[in-house]
Protein backbone atom coordinates (compact mmCIF):
# COMPACT_ATOMS: atom_id res chain seq x y z
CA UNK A 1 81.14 31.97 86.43
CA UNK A 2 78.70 28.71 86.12
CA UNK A 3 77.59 29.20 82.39
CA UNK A 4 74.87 27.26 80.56
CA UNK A 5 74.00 27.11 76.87
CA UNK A 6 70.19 27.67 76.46
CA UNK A 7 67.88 23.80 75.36
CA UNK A 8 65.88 24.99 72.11
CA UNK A 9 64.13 21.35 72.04
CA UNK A 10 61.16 22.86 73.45
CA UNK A 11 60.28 25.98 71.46
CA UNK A 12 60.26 23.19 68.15
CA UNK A 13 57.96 21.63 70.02
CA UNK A 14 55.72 24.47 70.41
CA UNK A 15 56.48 25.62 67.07
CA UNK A 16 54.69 22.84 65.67
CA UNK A 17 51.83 22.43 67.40
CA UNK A 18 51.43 26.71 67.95
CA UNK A 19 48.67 27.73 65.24
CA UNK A 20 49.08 31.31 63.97
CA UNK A 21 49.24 32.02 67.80
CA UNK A 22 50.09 35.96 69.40
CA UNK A 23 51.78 36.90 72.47
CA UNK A 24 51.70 40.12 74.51
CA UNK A 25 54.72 40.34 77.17
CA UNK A 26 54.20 43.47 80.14
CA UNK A 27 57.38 44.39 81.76
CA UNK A 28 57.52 46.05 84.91
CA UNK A 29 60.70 47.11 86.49
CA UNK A 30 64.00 48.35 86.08
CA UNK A 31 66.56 48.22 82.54
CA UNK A 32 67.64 44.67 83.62
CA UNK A 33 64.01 43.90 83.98
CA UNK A 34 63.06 44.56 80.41
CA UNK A 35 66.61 42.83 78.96
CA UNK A 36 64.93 39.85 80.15
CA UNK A 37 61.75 40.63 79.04
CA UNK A 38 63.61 40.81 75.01
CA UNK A 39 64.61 36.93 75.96
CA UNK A 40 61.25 36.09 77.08
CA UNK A 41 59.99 37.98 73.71
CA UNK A 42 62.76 36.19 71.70
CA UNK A 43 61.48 32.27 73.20
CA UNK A 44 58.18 33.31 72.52
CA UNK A 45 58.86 33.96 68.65
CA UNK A 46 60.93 31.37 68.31
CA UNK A 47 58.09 29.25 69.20
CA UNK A 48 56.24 30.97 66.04
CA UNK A 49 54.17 33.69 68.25
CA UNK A 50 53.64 37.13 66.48
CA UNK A 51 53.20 40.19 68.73
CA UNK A 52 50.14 41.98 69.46
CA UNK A 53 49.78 45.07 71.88
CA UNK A 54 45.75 43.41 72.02
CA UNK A 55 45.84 41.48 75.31
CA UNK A 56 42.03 40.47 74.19
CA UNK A 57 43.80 38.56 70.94
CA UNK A 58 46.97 37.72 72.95
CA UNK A 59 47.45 33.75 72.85
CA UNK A 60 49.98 34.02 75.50
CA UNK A 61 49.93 37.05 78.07
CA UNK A 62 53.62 36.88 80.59
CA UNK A 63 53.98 39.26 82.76
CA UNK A 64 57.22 40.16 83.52
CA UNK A 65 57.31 41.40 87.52
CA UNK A 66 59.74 43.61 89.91
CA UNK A 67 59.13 43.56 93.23
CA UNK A 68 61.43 46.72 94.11
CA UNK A 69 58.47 49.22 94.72
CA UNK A 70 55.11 48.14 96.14
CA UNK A 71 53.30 49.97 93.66
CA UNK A 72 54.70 47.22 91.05
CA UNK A 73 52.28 44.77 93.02
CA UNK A 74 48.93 46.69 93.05
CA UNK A 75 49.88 47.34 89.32
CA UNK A 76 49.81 43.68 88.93
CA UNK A 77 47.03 42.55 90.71
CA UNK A 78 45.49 44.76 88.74
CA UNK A 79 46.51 43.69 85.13
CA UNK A 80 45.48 40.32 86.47
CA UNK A 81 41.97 41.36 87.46
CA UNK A 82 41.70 42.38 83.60
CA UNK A 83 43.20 39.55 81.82
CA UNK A 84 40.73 37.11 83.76
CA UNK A 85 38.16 37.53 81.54
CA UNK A 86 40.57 36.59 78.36
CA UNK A 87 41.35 33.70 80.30
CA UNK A 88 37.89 32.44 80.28
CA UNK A 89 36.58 33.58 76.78
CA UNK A 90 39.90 32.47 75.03
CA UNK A 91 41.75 29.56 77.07
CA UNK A 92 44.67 32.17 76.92
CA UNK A 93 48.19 31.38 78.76
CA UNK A 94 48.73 33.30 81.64
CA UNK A 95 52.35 34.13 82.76
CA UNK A 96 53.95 35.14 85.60
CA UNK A 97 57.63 35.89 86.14
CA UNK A 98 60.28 37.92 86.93
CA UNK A 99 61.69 39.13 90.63
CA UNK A 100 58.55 39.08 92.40
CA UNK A 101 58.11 35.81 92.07
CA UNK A 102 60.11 34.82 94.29
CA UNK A 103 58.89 36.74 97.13
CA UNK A 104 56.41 34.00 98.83
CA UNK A 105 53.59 35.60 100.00
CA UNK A 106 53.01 37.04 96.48
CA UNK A 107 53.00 33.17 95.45
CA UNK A 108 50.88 32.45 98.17
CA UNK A 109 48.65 34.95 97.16
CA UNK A 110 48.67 34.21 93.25
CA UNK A 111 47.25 30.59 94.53
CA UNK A 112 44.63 31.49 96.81
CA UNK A 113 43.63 34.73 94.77
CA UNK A 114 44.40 33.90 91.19
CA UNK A 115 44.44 30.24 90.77
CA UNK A 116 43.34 31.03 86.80
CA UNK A 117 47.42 31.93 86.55
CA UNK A 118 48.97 28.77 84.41
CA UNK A 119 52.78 29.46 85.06
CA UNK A 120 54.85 31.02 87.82
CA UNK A 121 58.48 31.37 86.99
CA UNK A 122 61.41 33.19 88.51
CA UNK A 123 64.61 34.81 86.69
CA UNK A 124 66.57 31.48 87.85
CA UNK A 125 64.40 29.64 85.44
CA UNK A 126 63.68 31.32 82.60
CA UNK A 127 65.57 29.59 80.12
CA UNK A 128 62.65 26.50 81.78
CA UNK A 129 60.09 28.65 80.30
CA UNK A 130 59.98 26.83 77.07
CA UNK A 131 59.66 23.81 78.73
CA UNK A 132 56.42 25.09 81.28
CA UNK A 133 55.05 26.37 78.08
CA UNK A 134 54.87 23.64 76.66
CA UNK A 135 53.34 21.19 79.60
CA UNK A 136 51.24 23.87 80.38
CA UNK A 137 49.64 23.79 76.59
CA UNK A 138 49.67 20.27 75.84
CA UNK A 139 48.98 18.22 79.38
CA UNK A 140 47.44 21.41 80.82
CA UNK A 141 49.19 21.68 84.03
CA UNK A 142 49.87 24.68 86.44
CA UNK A 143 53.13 25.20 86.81
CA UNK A 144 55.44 26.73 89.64
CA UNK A 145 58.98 26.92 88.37
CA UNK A 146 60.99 28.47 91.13
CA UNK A 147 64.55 28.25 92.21
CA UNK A 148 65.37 29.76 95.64
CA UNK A 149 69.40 29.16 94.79
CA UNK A 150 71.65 31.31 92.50
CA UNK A 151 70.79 30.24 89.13
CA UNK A 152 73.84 30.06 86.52
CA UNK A 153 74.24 32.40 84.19
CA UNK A 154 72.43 31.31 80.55
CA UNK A 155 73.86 32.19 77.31
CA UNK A 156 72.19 31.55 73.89
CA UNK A 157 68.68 33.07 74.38
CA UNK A 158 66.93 34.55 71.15
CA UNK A 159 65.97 37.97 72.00
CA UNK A 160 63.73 40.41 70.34
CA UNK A 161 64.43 44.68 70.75
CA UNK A 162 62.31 46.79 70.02
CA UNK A 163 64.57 49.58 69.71
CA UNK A 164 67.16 49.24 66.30
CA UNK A 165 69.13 52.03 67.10
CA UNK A 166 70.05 51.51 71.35
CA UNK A 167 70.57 47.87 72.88
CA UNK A 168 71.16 47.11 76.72
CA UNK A 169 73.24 43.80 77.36
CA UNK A 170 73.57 42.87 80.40
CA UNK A 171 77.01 41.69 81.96
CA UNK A 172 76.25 40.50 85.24
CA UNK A 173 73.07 39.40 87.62
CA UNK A 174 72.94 39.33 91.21
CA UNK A 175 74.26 41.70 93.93
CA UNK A 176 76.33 41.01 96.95
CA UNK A 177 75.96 44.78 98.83
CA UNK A 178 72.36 44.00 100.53
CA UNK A 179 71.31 47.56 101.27
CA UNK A 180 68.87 47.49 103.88
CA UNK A 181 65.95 49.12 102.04
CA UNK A 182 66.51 46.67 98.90
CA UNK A 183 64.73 42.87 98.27
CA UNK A 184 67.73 42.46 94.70
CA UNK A 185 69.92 40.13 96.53
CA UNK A 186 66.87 38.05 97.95
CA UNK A 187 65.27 37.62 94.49
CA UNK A 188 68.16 37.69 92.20
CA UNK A 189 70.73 36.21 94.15
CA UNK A 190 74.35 36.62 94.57
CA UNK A 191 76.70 38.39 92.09
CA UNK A 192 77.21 36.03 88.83
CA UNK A 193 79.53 37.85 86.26
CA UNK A 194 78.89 37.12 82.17
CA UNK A 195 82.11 35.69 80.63
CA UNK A 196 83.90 38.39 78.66
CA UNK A 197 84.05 36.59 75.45
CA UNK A 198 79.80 36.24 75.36
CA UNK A 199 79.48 39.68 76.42
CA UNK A 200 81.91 40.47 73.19
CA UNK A 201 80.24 38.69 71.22
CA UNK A 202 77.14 39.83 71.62
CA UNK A 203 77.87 43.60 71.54
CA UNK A 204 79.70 43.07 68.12
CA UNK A 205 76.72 41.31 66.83
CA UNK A 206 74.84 44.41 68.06
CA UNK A 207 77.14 46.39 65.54
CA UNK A 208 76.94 44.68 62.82
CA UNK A 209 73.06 44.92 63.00
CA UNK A 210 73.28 48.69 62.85
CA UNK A 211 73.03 49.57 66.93
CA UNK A 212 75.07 52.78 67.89
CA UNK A 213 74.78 52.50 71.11
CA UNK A 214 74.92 49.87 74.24
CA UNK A 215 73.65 49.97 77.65
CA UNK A 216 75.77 47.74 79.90
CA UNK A 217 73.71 46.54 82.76
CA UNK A 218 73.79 44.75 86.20
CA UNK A 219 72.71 45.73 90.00
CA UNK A 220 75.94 46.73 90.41
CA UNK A 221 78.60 46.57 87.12
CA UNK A 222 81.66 48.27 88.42
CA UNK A 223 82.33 44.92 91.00
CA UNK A 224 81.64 43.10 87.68
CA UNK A 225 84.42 40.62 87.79
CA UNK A 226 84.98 40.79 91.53
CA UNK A 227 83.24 37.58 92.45
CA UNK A 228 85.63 35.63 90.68
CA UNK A 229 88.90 36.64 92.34
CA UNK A 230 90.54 33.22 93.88
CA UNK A 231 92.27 34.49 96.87
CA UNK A 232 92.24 38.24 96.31
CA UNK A 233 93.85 38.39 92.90
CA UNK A 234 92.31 38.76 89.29
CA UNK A 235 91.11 35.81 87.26
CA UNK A 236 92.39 36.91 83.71
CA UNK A 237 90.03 35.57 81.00
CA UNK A 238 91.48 35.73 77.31
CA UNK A 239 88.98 37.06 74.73
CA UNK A 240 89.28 36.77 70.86
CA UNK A 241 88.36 39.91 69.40
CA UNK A 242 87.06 40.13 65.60
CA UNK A 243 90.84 41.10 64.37
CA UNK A 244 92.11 37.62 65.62
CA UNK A 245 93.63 39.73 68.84
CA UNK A 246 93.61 38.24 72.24
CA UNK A 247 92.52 40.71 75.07
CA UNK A 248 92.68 39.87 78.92
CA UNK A 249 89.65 40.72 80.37
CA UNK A 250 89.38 40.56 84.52
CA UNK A 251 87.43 43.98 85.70
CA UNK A 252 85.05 46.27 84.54
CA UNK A 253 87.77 48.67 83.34
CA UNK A 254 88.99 46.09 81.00
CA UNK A 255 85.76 45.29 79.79
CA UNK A 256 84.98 49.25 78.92
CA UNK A 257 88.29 49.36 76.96
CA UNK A 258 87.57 45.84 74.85
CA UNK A 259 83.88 46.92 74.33
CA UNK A 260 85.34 50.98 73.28
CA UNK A 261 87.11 49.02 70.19
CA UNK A 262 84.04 47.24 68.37
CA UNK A 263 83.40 49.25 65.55
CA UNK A 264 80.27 50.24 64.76
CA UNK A 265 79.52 51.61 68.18
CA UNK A 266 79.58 54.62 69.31
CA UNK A 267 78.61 55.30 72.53
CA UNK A 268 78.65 52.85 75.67
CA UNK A 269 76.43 53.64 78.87
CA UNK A 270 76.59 51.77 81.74
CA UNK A 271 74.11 50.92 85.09
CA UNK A 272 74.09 51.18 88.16
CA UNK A 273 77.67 51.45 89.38
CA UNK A 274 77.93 51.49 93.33
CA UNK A 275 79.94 54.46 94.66
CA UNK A 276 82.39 52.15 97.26
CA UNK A 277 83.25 50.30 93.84
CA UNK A 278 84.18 53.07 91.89
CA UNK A 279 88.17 51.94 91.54
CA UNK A 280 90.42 54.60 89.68
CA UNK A 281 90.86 51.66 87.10
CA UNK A 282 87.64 52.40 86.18
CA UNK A 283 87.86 55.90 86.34
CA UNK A 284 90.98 56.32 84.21
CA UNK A 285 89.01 53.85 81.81
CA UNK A 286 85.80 55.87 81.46
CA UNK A 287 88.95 58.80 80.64
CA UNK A 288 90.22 56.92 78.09
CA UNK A 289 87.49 55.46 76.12
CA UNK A 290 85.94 57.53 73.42
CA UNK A 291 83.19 55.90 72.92
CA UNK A 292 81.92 55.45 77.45
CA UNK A 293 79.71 58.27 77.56
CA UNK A 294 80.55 61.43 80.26
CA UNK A 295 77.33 60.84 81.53
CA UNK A 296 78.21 58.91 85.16
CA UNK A 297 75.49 57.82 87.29
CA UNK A 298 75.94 57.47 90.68
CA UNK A 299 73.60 56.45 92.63
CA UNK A 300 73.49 58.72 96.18
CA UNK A 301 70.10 56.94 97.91
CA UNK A 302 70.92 59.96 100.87
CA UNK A 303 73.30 62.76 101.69
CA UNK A 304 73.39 61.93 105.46
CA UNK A 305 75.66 59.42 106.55
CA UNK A 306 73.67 58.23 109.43
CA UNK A 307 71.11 57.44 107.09
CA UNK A 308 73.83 55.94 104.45
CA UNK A 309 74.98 53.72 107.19
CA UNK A 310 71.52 52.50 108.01
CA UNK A 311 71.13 51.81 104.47
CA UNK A 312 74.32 49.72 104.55
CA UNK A 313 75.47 51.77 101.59
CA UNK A 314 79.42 51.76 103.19
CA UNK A 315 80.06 55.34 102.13
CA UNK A 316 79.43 58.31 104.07
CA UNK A 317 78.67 61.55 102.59
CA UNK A 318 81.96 62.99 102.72
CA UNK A 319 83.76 60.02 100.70
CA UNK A 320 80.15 60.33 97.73
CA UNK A 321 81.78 64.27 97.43
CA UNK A 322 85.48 63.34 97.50
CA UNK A 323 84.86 60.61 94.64
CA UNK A 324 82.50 63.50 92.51
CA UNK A 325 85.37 66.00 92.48
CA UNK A 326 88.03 62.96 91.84
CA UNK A 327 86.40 61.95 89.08
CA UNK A 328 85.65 65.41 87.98
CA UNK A 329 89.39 66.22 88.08
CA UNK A 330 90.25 63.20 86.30
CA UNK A 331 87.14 63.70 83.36
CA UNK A 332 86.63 67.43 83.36
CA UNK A 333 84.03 67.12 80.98
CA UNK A 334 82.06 64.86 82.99
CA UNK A 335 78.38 64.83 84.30
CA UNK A 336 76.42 63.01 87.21
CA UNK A 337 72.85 61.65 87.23
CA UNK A 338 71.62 59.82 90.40
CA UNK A 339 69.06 58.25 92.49
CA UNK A 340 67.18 59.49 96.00
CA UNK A 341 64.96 57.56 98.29
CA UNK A 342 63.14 59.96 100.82
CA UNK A 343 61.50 58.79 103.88
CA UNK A 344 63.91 56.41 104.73
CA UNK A 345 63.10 54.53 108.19
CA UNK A 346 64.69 57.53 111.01
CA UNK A 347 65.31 60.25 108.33
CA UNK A 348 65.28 63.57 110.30
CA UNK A 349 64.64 66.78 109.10
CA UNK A 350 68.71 67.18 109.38
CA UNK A 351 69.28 64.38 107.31
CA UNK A 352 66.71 65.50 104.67
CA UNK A 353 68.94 68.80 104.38
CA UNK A 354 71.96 66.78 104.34
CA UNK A 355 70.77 65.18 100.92
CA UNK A 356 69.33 68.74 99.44
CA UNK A 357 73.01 70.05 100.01
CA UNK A 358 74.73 67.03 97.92
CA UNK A 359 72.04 68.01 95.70
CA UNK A 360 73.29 71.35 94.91
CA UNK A 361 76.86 71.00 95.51
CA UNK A 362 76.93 68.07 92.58
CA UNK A 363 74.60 69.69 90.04
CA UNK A 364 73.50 66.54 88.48
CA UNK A 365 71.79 66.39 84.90
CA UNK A 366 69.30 64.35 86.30
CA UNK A 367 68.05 63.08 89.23
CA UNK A 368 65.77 60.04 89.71
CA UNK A 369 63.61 60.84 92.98
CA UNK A 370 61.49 57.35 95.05
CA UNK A 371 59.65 57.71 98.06
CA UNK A 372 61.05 55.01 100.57
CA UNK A 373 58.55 51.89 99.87
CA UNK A 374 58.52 49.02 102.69
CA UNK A 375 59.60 45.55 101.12
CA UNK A 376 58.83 42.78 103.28
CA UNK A 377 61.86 40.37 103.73
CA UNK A 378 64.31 43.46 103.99
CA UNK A 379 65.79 45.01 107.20
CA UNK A 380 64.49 48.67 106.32
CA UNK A 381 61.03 46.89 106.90
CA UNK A 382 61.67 45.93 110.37
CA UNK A 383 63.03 49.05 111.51
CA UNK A 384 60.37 51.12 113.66
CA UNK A 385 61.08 54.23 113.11
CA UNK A 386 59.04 54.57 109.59
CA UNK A 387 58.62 58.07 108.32
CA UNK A 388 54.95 59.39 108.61
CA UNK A 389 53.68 59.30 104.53
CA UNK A 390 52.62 63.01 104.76
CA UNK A 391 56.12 63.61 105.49
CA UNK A 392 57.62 61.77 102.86
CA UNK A 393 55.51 63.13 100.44
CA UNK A 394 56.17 66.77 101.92
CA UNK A 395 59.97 66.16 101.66
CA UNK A 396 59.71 64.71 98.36
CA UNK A 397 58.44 67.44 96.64
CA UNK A 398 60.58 69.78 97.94
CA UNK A 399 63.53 67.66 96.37
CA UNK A 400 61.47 67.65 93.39
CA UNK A 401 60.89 71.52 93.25
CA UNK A 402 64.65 71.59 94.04
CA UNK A 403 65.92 69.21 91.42
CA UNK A 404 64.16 71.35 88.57
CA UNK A 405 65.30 74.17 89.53
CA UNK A 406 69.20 72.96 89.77
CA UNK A 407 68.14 71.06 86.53
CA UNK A 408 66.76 74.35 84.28
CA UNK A 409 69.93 76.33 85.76
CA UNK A 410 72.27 73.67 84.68
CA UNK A 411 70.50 73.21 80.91
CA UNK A 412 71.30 77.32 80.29
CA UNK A 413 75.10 75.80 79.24
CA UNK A 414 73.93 74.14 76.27
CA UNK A 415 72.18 77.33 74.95
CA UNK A 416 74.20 78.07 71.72
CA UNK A 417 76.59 75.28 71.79
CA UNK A 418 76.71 72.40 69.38
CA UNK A 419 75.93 69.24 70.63
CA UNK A 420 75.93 65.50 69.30
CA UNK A 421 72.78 63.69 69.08
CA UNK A 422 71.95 60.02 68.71
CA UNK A 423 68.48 60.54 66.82
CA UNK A 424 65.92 58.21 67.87
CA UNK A 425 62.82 58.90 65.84
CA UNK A 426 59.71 61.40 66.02
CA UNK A 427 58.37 62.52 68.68
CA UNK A 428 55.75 60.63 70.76
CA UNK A 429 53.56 64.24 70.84
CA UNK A 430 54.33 65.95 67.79
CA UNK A 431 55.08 64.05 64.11
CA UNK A 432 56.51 66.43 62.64
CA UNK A 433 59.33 66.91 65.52
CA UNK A 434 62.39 64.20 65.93
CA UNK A 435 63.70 63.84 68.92
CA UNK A 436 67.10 62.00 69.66
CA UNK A 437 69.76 62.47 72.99
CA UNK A 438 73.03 64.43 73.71
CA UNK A 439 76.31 62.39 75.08
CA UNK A 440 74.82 63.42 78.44
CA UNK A 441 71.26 61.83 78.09
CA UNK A 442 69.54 65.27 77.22
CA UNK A 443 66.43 65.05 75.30
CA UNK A 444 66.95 67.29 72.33
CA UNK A 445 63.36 67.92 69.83
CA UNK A 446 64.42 69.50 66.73
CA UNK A 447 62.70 69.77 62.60
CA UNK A 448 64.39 66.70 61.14
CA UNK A 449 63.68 63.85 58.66
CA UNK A 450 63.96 60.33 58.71
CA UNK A 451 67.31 60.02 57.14
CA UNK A 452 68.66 61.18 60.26
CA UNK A 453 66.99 58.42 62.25
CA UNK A 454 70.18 56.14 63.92
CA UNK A 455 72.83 58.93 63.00
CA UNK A 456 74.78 61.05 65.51
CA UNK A 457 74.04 64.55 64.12
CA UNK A 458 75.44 67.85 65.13
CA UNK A 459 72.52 70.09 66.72
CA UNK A 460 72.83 73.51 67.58
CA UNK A 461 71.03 73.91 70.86
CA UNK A 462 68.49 76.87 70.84
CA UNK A 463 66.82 76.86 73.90
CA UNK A 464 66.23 74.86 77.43
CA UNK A 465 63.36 73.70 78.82
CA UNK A 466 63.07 71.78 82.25
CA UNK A 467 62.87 68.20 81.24
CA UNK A 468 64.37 68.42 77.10
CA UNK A 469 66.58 71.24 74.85
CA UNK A 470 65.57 72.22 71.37
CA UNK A 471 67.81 72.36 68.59
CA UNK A 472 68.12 73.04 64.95
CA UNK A 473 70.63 71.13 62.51
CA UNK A 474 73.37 72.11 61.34
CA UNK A 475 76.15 71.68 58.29
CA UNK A 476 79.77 71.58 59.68
């Protein structure tokens, strides 16, 4: 648990020389993806930027990259194609960081392709960015800040949210499981846990700003903790909570429970957990904590345990059902979301099945479907039996036909009962419609106003739709 404290030297120095300047930061990737794009947000106004959604009157453009799905590159490339011309007109910054950057052919290609690009950072360095900011305004240099080593964890970032009412806060980087169809652990490194007391500390600043509701992150929380065991055995880490109390903190389960007592919150989420990592600890933790929301998602990648053990997932699908119905009988009221890849490398029609049956034995809320994309670096890559594309495509809309319909089924239950929702604002399509979520993650559009905005208010569910409920208040 290497932990640094953030150098704010820097972003005075930009401060005073930065003239009224804007900034425009473009995330794309995954939850922990856009946490750090709220840092890079945060440096950028502490350095006196305002935001603009106008790239054309953007001072600074960053781009914040994944490199999980190959799609995330085209869409890239692309952006970059467009922002070229602001480049040239304006003098405009031009960013680049996040996972993909430290894949290096896509740095390769960045040089040889788009040499107008000023900065190239990675998610080891961006607490550096600052400090490449700053070089690359005032001496004008291009700038390739890259670490190919675990970077430490850094504490004492500003950070900007858009969202007053929901905050995610991460509590670990890295991953240490190196499924075969994944680039994480090659970009991100090796599991790094967040010490307890930060993690505290910034979820009770969260509540005394207002948030109701937190969003614990890493690649894989529930071994949060796990690489700091010396010999086997717990590392204990003491925590002072708000009351003066001190709390012992050394797995995830004990960081649920100290996180369930911050007042001011009111519902906890947490993502991804890995299914081999899901101790009872945890379990009985989830069970006992008001506030952890009986929404679990567990990520099942493929029913068939041949596949599964390609994927170096260390389940089979056996133990994934056996932990669903544990958990089940230990939180009756519980629900499952997940994620599928199709057209894993060797997938048969039998192992396709195999994933469709876990689909409708577990009945999950929701299901988050990905056609198996090749990521160079990985093992999946180098396997030779890839899936034809027609066939993925043919198998993944039959998961996708499947998933609605197991989806519309299971959304008939909420028809007529009353269910709490965290309401978010109006709807994106209709203005005179708010629209806020159930414990579970349900979308639920109801007639509102905008005193209920932030408030967990009873709804009476009134009918079910595919991909949201609607609802109508109600006095208890």
């Amino acid at each position: 648990m290497d932990t640094i404290r953030m150098e704010n030297a820097y972003i005075n120095k930009i401060k005073q020389i930065n003239k009224n300047g804007k900034y425009a930061v473009l995330t794309m990737g995954c939850q922990l993806n856009e946490n750090d794009s709220e840092k890079i947000a945060g440096i950028l106004k502490e350095s006196g930027y305002e935001k603009t959604e106008d790239l054309s009157k953007a001072n600074v453009i960053v781009f914040n990259t994944c490199c999980v799905r190959e799609n995330a590159e085209d869409r890239l490339f692309g952006k970059l194609g467009e922002v070229k011309k602001y480049k040239e007109q304006n003098g405009t910054i031009i960013a680049i960081g996040g996972c993909m950057m430290q894949e290096k052919h896509i740095v390769n290609k960045l040089k040889e392709s788009y040499p107008f690009v000023d900065i190239v950072f990675g998610p080891h360095t961006m607490q550096d960015f600052p400090k490449d900011l700053y070089e690359s305004i005032v001496e004008n240099k291009k700038i390739e800040d890259i670490l190919d080593i675990d970077g430490n964890i850094i504490e004492g970032m500003p950070i900007v949210r858009d969202d007053k009412i929901k905050a995610s806060v991460a509590i670990m980087n890295g991953c240490n499981n190196f499924c075969t169809y994944c680039i994480v652990p090659y970009v991100r490194g090796r599991e790094r846990s967040r010490n307890p007391q930060d993690i505290y500390n910034e979820v009770l600043s969260l509540s005394k700003q207002g948030y109701k509701e937190v969003t614990l992150l890493g690649q894989n929380v529930n071994s949060y903790m796990v690489s700091e065991k010396n010999n086997g055995k717990d590392v204990n880490f003491e925590v002072k909570k708000e009351d003066g109390k001190i709390v012992t903190v050394n797995s995830f389960a004990t960081l649920l429970k100290l996180i369930n007592t911050i007042d001011g919150i009111e519902r906890i989420r947490f993502i991804s957990p890995h299914p081999k990592d899901f101790t009872d600890d945890v379990i009985e933790a989830i069970a006992e904590s008001n506030k952890v929301c009986k929404l679990i998602h567990l990520p099942l990648q493929s029913g068939s345990t041949r596949v599964l053990k390609d994927m170096n997932r260390k389940y089979s699908k056996e133990q994934y059902l056996s932990l669903v119905e544990k958990i089940r009988s230990k939180i009756p009221d519980v629900e499952f979301s997940t994620d599928i890849i199709v057209g894993f490398p060797g997938e048969t029609e039998e192992d396709f099945e195999d994933t469709l049956d876990v689909v409708i034995k577990v009945k999950y809320e929701q299901i988050f479907m990905f056609i198996y994309s090749r990521r160079v670096g990985t093992v999946a890559d180098k396997m030779e039996n890839q899936i034809d594309e027609k066939i993925k495509h043919e198998r993944f809309n039959r998961l996708k036909k499947l998933a609605e319909e197991e989806i519309e089924e299971g959304n008939k239950k909420y028809v007529g009962t009353i269910q709490k929702v965290l309401v978010e604002g109006k709807s994106k399509t209709n203005e005179e419609i708010y629209t806020g979520r159930t414990e579970t993650n349900k979308v639920v559009n109801f007639e509102g106003n905008n005193e209920m905005i932030g408030e967990i208010i009873p709804l009476k569910i009134t009918s079910q739709h595919v991909w949201y409920l609607k609802g109508e208040a109600i006095k208890l």
